[in-house]
C-alpha atoms as a PDB file:
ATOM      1  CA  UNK A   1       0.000   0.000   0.000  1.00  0.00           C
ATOM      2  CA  UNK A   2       3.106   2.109   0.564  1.00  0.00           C
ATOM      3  CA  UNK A   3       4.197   2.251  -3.067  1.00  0.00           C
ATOM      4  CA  UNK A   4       0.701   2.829  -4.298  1.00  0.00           C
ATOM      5  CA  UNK A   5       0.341   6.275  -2.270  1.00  0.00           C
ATOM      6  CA  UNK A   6       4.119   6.918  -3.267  1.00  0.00           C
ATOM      7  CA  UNK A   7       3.407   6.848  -6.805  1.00  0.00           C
ATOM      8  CA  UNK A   8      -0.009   8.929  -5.951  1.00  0.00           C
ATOM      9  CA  UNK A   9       1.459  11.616  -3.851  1.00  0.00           C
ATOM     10  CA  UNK A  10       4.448  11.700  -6.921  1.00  0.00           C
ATOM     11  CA  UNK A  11       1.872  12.303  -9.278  1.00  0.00           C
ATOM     12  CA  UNK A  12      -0.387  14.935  -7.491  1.00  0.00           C
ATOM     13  CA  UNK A  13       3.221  16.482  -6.573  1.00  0.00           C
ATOM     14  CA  UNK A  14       4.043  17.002 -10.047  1.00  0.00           C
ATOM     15  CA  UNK A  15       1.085  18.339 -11.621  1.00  0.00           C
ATOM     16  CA  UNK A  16       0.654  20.262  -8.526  1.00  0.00           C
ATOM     17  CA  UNK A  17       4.372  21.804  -9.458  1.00  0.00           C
ATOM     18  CA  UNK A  18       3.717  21.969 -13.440  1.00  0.00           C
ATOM     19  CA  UNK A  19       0.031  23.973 -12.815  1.00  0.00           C
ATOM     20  CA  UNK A  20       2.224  25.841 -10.214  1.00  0.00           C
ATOM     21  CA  UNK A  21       4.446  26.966 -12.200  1.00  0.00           C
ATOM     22  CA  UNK A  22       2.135  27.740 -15.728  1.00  0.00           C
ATOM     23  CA  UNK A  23       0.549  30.240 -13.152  1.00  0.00           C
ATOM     24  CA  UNK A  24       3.547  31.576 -11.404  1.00  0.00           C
ATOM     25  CA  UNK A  25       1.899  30.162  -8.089  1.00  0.00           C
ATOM     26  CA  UNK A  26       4.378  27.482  -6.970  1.00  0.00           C
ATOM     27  CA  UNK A  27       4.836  28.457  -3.083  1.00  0.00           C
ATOM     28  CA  UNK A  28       1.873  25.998  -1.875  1.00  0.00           C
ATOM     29  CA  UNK A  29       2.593  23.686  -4.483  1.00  0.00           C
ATOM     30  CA  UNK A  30       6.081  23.734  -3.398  1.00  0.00           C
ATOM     31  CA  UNK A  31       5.701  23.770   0.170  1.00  0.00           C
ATOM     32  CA  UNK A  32       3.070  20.886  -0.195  1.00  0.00           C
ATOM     33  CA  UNK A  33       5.636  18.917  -1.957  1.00  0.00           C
ATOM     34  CA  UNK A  34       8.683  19.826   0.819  1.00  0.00           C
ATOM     35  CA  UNK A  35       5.859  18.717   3.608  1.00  0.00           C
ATOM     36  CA  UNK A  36       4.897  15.625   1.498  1.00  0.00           C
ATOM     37  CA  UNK A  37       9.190  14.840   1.295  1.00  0.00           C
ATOM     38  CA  UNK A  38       9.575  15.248   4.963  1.00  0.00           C
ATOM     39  CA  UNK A  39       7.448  12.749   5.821  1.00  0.00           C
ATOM     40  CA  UNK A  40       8.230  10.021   3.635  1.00  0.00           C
ATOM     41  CA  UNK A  41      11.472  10.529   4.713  1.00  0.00           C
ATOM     42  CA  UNK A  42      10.468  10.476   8.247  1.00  0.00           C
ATOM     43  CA  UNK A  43       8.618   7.417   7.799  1.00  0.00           C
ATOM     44  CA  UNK A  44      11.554   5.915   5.908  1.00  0.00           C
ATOM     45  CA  UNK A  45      12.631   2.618   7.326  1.00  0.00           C
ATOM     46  CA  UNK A  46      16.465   4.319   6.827  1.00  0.00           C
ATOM     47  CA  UNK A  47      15.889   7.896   6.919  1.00  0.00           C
ATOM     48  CA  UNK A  48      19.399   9.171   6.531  1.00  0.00           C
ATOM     49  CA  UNK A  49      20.028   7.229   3.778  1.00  0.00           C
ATOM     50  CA  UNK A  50      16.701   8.389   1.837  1.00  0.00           C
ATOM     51  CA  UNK A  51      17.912  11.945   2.585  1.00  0.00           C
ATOM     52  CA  UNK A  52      21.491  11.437   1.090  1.00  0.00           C
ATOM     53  CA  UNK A  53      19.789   9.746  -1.996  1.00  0.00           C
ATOM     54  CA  UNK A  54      17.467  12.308  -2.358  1.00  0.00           C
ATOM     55  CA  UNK A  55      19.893  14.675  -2.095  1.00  0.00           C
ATOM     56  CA  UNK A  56      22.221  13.423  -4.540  1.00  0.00           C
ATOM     57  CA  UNK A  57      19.621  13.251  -6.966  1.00  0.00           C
ATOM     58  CA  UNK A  58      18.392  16.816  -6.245  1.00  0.00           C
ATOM     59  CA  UNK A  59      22.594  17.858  -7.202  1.00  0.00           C
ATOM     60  CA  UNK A  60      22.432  16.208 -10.146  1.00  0.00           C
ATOM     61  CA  UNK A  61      18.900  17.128 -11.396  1.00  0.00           C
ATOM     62  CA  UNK A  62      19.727  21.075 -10.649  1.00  0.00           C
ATOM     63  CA  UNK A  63      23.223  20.449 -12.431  1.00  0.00           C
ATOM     64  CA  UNK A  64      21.828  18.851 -15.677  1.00  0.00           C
ATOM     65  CA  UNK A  65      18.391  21.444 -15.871  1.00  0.00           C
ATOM     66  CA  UNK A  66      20.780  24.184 -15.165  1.00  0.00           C
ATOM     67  CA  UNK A  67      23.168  22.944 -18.010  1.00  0.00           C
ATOM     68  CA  UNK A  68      20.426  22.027 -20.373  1.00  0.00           C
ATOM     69  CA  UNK A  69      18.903  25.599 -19.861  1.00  0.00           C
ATOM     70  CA  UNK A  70      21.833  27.575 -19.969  1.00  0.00           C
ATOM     71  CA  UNK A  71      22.677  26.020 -23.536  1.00  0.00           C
ATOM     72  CA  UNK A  72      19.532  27.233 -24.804  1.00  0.00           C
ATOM     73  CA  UNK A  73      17.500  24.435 -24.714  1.00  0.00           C
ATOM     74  CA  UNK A  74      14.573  24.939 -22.086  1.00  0.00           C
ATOM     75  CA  UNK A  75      13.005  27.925 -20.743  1.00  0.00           C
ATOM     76  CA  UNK A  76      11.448  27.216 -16.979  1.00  0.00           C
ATOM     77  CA  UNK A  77       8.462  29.737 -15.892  1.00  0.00           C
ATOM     78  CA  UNK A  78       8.834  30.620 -12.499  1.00  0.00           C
ATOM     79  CA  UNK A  79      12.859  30.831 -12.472  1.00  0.00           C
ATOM     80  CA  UNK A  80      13.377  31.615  -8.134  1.00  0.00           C
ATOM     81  CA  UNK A  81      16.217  31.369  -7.538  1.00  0.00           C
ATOM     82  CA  UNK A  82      17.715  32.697 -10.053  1.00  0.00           C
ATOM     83  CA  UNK A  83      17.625  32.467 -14.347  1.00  0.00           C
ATOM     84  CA  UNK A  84      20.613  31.449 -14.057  1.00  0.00           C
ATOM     85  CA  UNK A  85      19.659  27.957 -11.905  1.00  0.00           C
ATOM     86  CA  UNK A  86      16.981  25.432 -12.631  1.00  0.00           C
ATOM     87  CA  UNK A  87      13.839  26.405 -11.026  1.00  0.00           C
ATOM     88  CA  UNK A  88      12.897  25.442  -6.963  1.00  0.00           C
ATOM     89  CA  UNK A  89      10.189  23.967  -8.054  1.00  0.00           C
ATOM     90  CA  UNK A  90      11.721  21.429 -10.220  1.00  0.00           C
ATOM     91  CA  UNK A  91      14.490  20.875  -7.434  1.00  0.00           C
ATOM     92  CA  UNK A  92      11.035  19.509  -5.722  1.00  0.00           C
ATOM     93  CA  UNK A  93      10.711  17.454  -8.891  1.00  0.00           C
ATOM     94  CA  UNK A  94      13.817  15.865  -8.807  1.00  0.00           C
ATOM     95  CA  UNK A  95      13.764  15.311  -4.768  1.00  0.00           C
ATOM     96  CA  UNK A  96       9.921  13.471  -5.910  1.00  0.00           C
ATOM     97  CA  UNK A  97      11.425  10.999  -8.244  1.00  0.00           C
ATOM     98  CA  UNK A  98      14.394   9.999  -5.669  1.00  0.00           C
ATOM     99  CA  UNK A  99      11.335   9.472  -3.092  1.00  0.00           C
ATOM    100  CA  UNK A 100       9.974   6.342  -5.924  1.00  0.00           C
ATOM    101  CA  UNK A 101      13.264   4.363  -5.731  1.00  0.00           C
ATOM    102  CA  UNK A 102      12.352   2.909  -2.332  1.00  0.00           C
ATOM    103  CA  UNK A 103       8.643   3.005  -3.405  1.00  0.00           C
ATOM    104  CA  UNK A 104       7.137   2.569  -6.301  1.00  0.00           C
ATOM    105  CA  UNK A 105       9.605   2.221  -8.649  1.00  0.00           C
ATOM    106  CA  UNK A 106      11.166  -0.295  -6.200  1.00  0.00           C
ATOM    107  CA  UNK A 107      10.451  -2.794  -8.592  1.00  0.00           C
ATOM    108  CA  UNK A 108      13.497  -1.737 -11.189  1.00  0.00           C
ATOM    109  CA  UNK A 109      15.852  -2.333  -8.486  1.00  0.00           C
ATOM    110  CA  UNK A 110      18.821  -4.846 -10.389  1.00  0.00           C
ATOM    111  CA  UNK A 111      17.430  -4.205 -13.715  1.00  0.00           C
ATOM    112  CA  UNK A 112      19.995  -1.116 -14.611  1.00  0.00           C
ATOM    113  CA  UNK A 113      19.118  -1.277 -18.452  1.00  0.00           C
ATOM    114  CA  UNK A 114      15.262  -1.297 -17.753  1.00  0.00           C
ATOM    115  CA  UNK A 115      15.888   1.736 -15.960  1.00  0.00           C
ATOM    116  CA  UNK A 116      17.905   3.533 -18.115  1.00  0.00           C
ATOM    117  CA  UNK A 117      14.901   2.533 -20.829  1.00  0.00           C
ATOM    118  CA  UNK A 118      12.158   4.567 -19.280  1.00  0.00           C
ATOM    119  CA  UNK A 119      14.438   7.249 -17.458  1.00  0.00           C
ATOM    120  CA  UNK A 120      15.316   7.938 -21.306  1.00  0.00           C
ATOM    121  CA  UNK A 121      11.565   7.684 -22.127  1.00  0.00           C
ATOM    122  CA  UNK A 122       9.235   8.968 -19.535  1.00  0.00           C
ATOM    123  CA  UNK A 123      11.798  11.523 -18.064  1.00  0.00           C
ATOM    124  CA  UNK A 124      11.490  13.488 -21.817  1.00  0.00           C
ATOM    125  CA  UNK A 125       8.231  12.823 -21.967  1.00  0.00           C
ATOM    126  CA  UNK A 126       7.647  14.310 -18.793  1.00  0.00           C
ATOM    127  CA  UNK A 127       9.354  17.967 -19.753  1.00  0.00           C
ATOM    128  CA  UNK A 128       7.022  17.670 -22.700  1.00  0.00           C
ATOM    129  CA  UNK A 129       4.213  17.233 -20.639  1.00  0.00           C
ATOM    130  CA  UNK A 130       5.052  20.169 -18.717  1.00  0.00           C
ATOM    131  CA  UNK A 131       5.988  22.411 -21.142  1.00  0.00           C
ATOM    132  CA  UNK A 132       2.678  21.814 -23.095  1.00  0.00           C
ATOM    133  CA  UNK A 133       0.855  22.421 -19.720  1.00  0.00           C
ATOM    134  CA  UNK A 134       2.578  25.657 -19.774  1.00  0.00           C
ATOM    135  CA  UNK A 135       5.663  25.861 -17.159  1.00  0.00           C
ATOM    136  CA  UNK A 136       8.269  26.056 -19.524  1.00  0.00           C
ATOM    137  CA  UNK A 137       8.910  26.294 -23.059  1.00  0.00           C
ATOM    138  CA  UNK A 138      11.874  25.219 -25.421  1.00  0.00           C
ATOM    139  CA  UNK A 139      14.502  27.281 -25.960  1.00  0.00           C
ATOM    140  CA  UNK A 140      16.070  29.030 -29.185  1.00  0.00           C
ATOM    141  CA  UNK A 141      18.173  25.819 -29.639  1.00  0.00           C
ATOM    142  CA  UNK A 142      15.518  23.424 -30.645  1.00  0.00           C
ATOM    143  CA  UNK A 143      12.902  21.033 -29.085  1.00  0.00           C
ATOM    144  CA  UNK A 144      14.534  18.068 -30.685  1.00  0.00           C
ATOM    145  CA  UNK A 145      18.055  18.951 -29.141  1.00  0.00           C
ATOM    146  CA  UNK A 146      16.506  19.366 -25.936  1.00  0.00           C
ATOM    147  CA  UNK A 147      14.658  16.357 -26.247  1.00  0.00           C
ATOM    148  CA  UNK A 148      17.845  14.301 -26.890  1.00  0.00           C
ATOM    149  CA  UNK A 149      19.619  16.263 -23.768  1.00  0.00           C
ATOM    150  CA  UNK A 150      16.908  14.889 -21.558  1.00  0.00           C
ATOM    151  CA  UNK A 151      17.125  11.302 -22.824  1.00  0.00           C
ATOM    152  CA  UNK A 152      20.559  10.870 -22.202  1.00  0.00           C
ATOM    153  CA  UNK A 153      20.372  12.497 -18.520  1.00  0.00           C
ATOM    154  CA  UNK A 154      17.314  10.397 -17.555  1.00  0.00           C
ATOM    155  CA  UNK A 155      18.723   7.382 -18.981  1.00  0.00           C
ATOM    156  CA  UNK A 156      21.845   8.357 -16.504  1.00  0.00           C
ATOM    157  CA  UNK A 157      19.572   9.762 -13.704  1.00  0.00           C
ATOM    158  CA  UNK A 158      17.125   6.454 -13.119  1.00  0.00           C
ATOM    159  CA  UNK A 159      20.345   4.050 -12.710  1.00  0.00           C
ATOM    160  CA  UNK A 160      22.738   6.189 -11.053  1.00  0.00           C
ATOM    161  CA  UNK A 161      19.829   6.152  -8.305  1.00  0.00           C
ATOM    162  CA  UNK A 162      19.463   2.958  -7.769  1.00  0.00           C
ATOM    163  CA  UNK A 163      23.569   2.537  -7.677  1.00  0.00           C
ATOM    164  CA  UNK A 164      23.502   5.152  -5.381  1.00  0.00           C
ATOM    165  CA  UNK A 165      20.617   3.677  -2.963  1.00  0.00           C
ATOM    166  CA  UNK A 166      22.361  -0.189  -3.036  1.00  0.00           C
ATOM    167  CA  UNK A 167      25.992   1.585  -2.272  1.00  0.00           C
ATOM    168  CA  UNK A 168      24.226   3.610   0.755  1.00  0.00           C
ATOM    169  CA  UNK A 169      22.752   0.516   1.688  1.00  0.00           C
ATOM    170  CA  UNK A 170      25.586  -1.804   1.541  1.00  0.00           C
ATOM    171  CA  UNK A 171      27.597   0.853   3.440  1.00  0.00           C
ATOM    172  CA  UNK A 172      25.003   1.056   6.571  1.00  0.00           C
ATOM    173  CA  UNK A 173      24.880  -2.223   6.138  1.00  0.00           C
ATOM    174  CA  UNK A 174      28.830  -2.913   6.790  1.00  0.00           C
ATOM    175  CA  UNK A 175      28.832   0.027   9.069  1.00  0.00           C
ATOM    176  CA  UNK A 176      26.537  -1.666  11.080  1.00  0.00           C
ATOM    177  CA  UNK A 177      28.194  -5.113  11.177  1.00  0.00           C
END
């Protein structure tokens, strides 16, 4: 039952973000999201080490948005921070889809290439989504760049996750021995 309101909360976290941001309205959304994050990571059988994951994978999402952007190939609505960073909100985002590896994406733990599959998939599909909801657009350098951009780092992101969850795993694990 645990994975099932994982993937719901997920999902009503990101459209909650993407409508958020279309309107320039993402502090509820946002804080909603941070709440939601707190506790699953509260109620996390290892909470420390669901914190360090999601916080590698909030690094890595700003770095590659902020990358992608700044070569011209997304546009974000809503840019707090700064237009020169990936948007909060989408730090939220990324922090969201490190909360499914010990939920409901569980299930693609040990299968490295499936992951890689559908991170290069859904993870493009996804910015397409949002953009055509109205939080972002594509930039002067082309849709089908960007498109490509966001393949390759979701087909990096969803693995690197899971590697990173079994390493912090395997080192509590010895830590504790």
């Amino acid at each position: 039952m645990a994975k099932f309101w994982n993937f719901v909360f997920f999902q009503a976290g990101w459209f909650a973000c993407i409508i958020g941001a279309a309107n320039e309205q993402v502090l509820w959304p946002v804080i909603g999201t941070l709440l939601y994050l707190a506790i699953h990571i509260w109620r996390s059988e290892h909470s420390k080490l669901e914190l360090k994951l999601i916080s590698k994978a909030v690094i890595f999402g700003v770095s590659a948005d902020t990358l992608i952007s700044n070569l011209g190939f997304l546009y974000f609505k809503d840019a707090w921070p700064s237009v020169y960073l990936s948007p909060f909100w989408l730090w939220t985002l990324w922090a969201l889809v490190a909360s499914t590896v010990n939920g409901s994406l569980s299930w693609l733990r040990g299968k490295p290439w499936l992951g890689a599959l559908l991170g290069a998939i859904a993870g493009p599909m996804s910015y397409e989504a949002g953009i055509r909801m109205g939080a972002g657009s594509w930039g002067p350098n082309g849709q089908l760049g960007g498109l490509i951009l966001l393949a390759i780092v979701w087909g990096v992101a969803m693995p690197l996750f899971f590697y990173w969850h079994k390493r912090h795993v395997s080192a509590n694990l010895r830590q504790n021995q």
